[in-house]
Protein backbone atom coordinates (compact mmCIF):
# COMPACT_ATOMS: atom_id res chain seq x y z
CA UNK A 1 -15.85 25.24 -15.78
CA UNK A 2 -13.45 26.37 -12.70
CA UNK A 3 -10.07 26.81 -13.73
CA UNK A 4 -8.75 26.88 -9.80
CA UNK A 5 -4.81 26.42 -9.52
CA UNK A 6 -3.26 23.81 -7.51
CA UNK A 7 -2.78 24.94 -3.63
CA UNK A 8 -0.27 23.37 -2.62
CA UNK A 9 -0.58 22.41 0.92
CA UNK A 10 1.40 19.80 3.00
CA UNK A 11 0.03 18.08 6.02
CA UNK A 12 2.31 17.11 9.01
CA UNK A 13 1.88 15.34 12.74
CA UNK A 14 4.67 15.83 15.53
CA UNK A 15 4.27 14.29 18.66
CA UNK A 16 0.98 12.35 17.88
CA UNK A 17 -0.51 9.87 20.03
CA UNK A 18 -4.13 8.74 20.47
CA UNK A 19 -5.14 6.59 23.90
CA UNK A 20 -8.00 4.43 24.31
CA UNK A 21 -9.04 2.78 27.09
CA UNK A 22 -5.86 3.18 29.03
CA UNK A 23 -3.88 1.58 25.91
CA UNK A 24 -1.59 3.62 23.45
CA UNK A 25 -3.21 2.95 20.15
CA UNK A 26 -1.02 5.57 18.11
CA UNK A 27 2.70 6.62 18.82
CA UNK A 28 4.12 8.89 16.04
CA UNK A 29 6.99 11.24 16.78
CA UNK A 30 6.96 12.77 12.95
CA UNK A 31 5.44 12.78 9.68
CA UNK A 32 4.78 14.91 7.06
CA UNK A 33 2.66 14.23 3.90
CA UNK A 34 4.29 16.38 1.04
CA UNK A 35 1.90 18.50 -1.23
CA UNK A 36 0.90 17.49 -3.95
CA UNK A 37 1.81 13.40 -3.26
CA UNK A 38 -0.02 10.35 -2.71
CA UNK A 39 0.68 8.56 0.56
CA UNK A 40 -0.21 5.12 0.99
CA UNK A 41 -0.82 4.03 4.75
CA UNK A 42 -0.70 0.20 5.22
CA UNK A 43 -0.52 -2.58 7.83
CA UNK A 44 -1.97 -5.03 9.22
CA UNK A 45 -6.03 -5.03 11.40
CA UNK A 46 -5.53 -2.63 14.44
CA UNK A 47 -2.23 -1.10 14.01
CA UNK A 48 -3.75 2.17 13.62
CA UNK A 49 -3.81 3.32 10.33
CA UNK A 50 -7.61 4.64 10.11
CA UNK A 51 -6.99 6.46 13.96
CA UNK A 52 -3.99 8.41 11.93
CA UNK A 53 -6.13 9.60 9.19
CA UNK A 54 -8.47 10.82 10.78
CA UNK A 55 -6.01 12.73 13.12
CA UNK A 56 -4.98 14.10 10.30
CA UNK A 57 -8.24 14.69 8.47
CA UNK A 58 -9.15 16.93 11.86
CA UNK A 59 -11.60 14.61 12.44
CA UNK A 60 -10.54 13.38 15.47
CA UNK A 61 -8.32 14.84 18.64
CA UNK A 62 -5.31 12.94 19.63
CA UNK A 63 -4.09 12.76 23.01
CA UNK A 64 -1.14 14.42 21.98
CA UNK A 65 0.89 16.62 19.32
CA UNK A 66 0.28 18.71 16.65
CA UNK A 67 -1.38 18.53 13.22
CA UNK A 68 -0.07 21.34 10.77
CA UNK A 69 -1.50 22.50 7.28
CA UNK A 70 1.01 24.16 5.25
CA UNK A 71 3.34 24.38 8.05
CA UNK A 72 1.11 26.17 10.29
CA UNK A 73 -0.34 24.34 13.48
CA UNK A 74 -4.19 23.43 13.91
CA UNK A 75 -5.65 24.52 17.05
CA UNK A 76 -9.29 23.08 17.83
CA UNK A 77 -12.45 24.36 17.12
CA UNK A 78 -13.30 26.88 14.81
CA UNK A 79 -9.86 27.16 12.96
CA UNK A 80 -9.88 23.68 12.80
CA UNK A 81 -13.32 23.44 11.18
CA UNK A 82 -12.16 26.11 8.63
CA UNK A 83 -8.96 24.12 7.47
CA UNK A 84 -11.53 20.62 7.26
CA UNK A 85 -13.65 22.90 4.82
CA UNK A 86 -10.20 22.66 2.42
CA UNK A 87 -10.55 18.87 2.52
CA UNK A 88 -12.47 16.02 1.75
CA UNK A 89 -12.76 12.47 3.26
CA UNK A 90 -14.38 9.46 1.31
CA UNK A 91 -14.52 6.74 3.91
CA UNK A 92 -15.03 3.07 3.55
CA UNK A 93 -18.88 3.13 2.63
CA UNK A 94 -19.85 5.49 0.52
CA UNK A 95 -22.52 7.13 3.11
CA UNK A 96 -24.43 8.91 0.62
CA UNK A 97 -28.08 10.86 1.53
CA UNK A 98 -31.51 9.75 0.58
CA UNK A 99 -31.48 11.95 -2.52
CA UNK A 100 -30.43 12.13 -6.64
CA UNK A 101 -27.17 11.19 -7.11
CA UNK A 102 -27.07 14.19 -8.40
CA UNK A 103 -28.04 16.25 -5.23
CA UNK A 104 -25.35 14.14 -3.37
CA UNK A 105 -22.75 16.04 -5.11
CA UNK A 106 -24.70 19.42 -5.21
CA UNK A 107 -24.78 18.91 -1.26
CA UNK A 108 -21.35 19.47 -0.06
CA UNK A 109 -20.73 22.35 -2.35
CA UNK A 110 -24.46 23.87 -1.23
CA UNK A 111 -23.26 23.28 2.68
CA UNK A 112 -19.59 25.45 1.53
CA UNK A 113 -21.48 27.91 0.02
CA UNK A 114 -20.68 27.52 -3.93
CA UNK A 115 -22.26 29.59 -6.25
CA UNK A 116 -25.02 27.99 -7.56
CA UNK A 117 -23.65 27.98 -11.40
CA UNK A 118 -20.41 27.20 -10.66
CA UNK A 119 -21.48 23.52 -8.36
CA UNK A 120 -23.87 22.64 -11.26
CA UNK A 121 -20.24 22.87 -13.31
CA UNK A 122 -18.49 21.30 -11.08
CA UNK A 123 -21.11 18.31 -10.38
CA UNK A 124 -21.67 17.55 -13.56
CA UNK A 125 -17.99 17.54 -14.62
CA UNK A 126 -16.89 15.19 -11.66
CA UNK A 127 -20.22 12.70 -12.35
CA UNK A 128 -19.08 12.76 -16.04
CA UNK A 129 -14.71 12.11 -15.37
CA UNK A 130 -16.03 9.19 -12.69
CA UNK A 131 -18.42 7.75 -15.58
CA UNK A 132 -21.49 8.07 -13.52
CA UNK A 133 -23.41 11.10 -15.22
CA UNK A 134 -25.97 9.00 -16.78
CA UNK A 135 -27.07 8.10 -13.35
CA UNK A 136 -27.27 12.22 -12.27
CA UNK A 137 -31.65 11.07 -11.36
CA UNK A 138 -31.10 7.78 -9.56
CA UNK A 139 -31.93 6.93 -5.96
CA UNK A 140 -28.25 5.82 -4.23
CA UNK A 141 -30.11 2.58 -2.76
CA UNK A 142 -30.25 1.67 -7.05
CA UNK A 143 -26.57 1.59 -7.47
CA UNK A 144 -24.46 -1.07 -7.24
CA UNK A 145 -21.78 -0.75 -5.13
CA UNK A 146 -18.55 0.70 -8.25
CA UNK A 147 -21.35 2.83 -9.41
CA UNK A 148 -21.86 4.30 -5.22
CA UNK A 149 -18.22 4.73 -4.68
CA UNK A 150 -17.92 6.77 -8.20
CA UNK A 151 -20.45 8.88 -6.99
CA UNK A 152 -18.67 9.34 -3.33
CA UNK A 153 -15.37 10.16 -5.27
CA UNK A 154 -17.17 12.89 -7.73
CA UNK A 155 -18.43 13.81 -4.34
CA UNK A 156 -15.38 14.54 -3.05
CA UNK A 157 -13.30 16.00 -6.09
CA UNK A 158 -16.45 18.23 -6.90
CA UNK A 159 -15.36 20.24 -3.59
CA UNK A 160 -11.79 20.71 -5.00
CA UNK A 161 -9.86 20.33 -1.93
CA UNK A 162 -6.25 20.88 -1.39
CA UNK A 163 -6.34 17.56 0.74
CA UNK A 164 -8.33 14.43 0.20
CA UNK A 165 -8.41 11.26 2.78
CA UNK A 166 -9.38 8.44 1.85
CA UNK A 167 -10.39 5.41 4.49
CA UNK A 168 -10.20 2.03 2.07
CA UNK A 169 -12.33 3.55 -0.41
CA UNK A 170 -12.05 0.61 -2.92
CA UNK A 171 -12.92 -2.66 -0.08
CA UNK A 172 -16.25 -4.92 -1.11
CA UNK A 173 -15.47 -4.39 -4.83
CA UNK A 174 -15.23 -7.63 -7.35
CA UNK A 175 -11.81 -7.46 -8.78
CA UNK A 176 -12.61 -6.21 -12.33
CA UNK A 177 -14.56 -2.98 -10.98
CA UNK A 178 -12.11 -2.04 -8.29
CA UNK A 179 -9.29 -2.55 -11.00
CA UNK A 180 -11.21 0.06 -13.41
CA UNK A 181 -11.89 2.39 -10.70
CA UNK A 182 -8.33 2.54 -9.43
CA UNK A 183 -7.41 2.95 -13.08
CA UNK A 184 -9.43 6.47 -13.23
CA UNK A 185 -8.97 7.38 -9.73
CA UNK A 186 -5.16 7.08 -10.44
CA UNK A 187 -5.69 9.03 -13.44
CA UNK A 188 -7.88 12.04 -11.44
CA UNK A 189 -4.53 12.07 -9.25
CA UNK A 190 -1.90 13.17 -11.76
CA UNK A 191 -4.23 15.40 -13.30
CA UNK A 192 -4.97 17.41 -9.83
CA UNK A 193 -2.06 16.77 -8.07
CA UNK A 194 -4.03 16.96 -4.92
CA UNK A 195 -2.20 16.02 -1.60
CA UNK A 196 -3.04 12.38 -1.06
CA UNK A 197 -3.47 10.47 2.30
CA UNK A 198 -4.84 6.86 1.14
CA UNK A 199 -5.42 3.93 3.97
CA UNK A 200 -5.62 0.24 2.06
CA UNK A 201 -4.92 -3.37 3.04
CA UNK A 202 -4.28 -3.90 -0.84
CA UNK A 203 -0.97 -4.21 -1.92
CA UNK A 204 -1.27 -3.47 -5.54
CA UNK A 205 -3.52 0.19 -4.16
CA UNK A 206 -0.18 1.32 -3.32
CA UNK A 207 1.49 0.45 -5.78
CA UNK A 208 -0.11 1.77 -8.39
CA UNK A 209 -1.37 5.02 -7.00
CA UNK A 210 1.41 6.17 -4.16
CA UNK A 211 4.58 8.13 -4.50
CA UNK A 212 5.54 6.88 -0.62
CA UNK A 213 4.24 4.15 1.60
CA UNK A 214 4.01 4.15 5.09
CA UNK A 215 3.61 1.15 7.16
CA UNK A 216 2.17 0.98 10.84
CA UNK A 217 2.44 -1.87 13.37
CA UNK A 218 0.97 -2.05 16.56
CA UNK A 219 0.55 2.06 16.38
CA UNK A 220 4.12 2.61 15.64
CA UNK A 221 5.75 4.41 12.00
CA UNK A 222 7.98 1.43 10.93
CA UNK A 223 9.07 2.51 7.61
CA UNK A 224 8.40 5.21 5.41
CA UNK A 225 9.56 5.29 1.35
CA UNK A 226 9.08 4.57 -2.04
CA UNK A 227 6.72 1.76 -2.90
CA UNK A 228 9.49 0.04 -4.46
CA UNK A 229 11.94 1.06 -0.88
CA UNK A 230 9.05 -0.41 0.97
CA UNK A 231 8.34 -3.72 -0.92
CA UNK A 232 11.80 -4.88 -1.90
CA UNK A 233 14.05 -3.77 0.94
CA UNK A 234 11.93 -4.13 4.38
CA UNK A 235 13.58 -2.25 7.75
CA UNK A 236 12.47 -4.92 9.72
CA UNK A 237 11.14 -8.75 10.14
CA UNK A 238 7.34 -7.19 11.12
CA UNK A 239 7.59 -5.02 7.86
CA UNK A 240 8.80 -8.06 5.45
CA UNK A 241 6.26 -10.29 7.05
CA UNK A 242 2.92 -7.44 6.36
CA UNK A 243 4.46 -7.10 3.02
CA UNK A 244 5.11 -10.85 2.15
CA UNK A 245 8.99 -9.79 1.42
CA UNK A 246 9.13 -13.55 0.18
CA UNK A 247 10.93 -16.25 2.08
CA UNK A 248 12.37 -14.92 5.49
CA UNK A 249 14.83 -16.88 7.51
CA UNK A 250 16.99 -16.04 10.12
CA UNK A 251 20.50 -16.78 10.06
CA UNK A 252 23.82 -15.56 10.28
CA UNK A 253 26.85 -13.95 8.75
CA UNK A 254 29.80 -16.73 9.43
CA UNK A 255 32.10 -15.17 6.46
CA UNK A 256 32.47 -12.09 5.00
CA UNK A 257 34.45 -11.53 1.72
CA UNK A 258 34.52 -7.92 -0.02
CA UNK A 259 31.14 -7.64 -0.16
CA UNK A 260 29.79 -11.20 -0.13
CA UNK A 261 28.56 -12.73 2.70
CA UNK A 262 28.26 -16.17 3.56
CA UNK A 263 24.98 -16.78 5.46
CA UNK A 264 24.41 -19.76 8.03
CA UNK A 265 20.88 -20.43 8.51
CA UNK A 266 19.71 -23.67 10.25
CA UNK A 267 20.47 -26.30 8.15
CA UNK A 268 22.26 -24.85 4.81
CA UNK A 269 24.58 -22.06 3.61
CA UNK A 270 23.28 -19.05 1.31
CA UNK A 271 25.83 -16.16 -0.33
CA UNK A 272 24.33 -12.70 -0.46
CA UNK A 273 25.79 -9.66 -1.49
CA UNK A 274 26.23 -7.50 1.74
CA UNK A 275 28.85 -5.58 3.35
CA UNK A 276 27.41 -7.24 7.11
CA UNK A 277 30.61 -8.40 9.25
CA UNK A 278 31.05 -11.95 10.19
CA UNK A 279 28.74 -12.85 13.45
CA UNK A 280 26.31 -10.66 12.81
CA UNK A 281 22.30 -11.76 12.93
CA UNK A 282 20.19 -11.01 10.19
CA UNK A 283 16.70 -11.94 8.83
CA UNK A 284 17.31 -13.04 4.95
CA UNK A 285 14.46 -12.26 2.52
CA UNK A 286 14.34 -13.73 -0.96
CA UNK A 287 11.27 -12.79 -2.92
CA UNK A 288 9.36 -15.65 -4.24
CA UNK A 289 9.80 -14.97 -7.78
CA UNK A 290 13.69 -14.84 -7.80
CA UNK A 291 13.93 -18.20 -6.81
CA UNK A 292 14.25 -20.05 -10.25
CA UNK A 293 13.25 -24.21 -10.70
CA UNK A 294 15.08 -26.43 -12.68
CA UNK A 295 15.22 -30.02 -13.41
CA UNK A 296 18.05 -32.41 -12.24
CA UNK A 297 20.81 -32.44 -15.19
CA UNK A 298 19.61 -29.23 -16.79
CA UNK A 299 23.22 -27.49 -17.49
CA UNK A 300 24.71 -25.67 -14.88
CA UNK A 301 25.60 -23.03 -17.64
CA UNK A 302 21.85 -21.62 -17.75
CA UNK A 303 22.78 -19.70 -14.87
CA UNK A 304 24.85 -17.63 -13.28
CA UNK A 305 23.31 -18.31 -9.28
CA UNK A 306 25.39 -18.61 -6.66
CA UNK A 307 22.98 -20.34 -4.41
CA UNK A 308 21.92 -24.05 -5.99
CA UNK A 309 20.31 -26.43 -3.88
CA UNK A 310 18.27 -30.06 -4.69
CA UNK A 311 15.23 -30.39 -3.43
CA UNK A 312 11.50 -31.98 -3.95
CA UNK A 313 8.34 -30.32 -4.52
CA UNK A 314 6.48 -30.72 -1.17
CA UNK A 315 3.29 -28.26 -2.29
CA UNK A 316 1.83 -26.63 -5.28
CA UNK A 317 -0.68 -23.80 -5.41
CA UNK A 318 -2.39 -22.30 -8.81
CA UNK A 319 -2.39 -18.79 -9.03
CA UNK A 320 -4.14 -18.09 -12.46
CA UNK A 321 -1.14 -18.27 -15.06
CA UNK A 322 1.24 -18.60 -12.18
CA UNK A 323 2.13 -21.43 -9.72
CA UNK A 324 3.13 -21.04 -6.21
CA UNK A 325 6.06 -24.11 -5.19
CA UNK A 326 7.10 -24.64 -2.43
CA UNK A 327 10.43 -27.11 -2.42
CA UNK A 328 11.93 -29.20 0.73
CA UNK A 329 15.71 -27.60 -0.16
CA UNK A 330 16.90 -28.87 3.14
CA UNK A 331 14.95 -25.42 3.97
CA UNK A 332 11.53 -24.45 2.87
CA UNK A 333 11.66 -22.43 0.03
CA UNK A 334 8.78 -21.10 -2.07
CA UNK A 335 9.00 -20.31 -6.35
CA UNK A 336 6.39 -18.43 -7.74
CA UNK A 337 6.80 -19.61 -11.96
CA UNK A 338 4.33 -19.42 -14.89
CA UNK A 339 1.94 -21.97 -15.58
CA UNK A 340 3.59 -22.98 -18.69
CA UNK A 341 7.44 -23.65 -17.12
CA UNK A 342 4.58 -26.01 -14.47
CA UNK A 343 3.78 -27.69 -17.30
CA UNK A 344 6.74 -27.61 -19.19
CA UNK A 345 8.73 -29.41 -16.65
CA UNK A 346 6.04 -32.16 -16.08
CA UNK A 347 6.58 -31.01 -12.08
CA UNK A 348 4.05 -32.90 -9.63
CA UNK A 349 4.48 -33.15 -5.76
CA UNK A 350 7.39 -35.48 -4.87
CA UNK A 351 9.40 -33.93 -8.29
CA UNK A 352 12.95 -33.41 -7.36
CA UNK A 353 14.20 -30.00 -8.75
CA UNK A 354 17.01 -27.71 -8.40
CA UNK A 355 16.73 -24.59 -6.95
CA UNK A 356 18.79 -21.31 -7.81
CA UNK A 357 18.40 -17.72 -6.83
CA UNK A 358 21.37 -15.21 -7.36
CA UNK A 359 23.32 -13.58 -3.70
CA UNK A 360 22.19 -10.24 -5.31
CA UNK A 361 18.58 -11.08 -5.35
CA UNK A 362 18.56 -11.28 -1.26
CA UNK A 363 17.77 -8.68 1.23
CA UNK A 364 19.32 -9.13 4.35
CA UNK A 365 17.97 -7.70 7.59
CA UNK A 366 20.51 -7.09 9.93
CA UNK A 367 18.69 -8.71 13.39
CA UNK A 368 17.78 -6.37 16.34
């Protein structure tokens, strides 16, 4: 077996802008992918997340800027194609050749010139960590599609490159497989700590297997952090509306009082805990599962929530052993519970409840 150690090698834009038709479709003044992570791009249809990676994957030539590996610029042609011989792309179908599955990972380390003792290693030892050697003599039209994107990912680590892109790899899979596969892909990660540039639509892809998350609308870099940055504490309303922050509602701050603010939205009053001045607009998001449901003359000792409001269940959605509310508070609001406080309660549409959620559980957005 190889015993290569880990090149690090960071990948960075400047300047980057791709036009089509007369239209910006891209606009990115500066990014940089950090060697060794796992970057998540997200956002919504169109905003440009597959026309960044493959900028970046030197597959493509922007209008503008400069692509860098290991802080050294990419100029076109032939030093690009040697720097795309240290990567590997899996796109969205798996694109694999009218040959053994095995031969499909024997091809790309043929076509770089791999001795031929060392790519039978390396092929079997990727087929076997992606759970696919068994299937080393099968035609690719045979597999199903988990088994087809295993192959295109032992494909692709076989090569060992410093950078791997990745264009949705994990779309058109039932839940179960694509939740096994991102298990072991996650797994191949930490284990090669090979710089990571992931595009996905799936929420929980990110979350699971990125160290940062960056989020593009309409071509533009919104935010850039920490799942957990990204998710909780959106920089914007487009941002907390992709990534279904929870409720969002505009209001403003009419007090402020060391650090708590009293919000006016358009028909009721909601404390937060923010240092905002008096008059200022904000967006306020309050994730769906920090709203908490109670019945009327429950004790108003079981919590300590600022906010309490009554209300009656207008909606109901099941969402496995969870149930989506959504209560007419004077305000819409939306409580994601279990399935057993559902049941526990006896709740039904036309219920009145009370609704809680604590000032330190909202994330206010001051308004541009």
């Amino acid at each position: 077996m190889t015993n290569r150690s880990v090149v690090t090698t960071n990948v960075s834009a400047s300047n980057l802008t791709n036009v089509y038709g007369g239209r910006t479709v891209l606009d990115i003044p500066s990014l940089e992918v950090k060697s060794g992570e796992v970057m998540a791009v997200i956002g919504p249809n169109g905003s440009g997340k597959t026309t960044l990676l493959f900028d970046l994957a030197l597959l493509t030539t922007p209008a503008t800027g400069t692509i860098s590996y290991s802080n050294v610029p990419v100029k076109t042609g032939y030093q690009a194609l040697q720097v795309r011989r240290r990567t590997a792309t899996v796109f969205q179908e798996p694109l694999l050749l009218a040959a053994s599955v095995y031969e499909n990972v024997m091809q790309g380390l043929k076509l770089r010139h791999v001795a031929d003792n060392e790519a039978k290693q390396r092929t079997l030892k990727w087929l076997d960590r992606f759970g696919v050697s068994a299937l080393v003599k099968r035609a690719p039209r045979t597999l199903s599609g988990g088994e087809a994107k295993r192959v295109s990912l032992a494909r692709a680590f076989a090569l060992e490159p410093e950078v791997l892109f990745l264009d949705e790899p994990f779309t058109a899979l039932d839940s179960p497989t694509r939740q096994t596969l991102l298990e072991d892909f996650d797994s191949v990660l930490r284990e090669t700590k090979i710089t990571t540039v992931i595009v996905t639509h799936d929420r929980n892809e990110a979350l699971v297997i990125a160290q940062r998350v960056a989020v593009l609308i309409n071509g533009k870099l919104h935010q850039l952090g920490t799942p957990q940055q990204v998710f909780n504490y959106p920089v914007d309303e487009e941002v907390a509306e992709f990534v279904e922050a929870g409720n969002i509602l505009p209001g403003t701050v009419m007090v402020q009082d060391r650090g708590l603010a009293l919000i006016k939205t358009d028909k009721k009053e909601i404390e937060a805990v923010s240092n905002l001045p008096a008059g200022t607009g904000v967006i306020v998001c309050l994730r769906y599962e920090d709203v908490t449901l109670m019945l009327p003359g429950q004790s108003s000792g079981i919590t300590s929530a600022r906010n309490r409001f009554i209300g009656k269940v207008v909606k109901t959605f099941p969402l496995g052993a969870q149930v989506r509310v959504t209560v007419d508070a004077g305000f819409p609001v939306v409580s994601l519970i279990t399935l057993r406080s559902w049941e526990e309660m006896g709740l039904a549409a036309g219920s009145e409840v009370v609704v809680t959620f604590k000032a330190s559980s909202i994330h206010l957005i001051q308004h541009k």
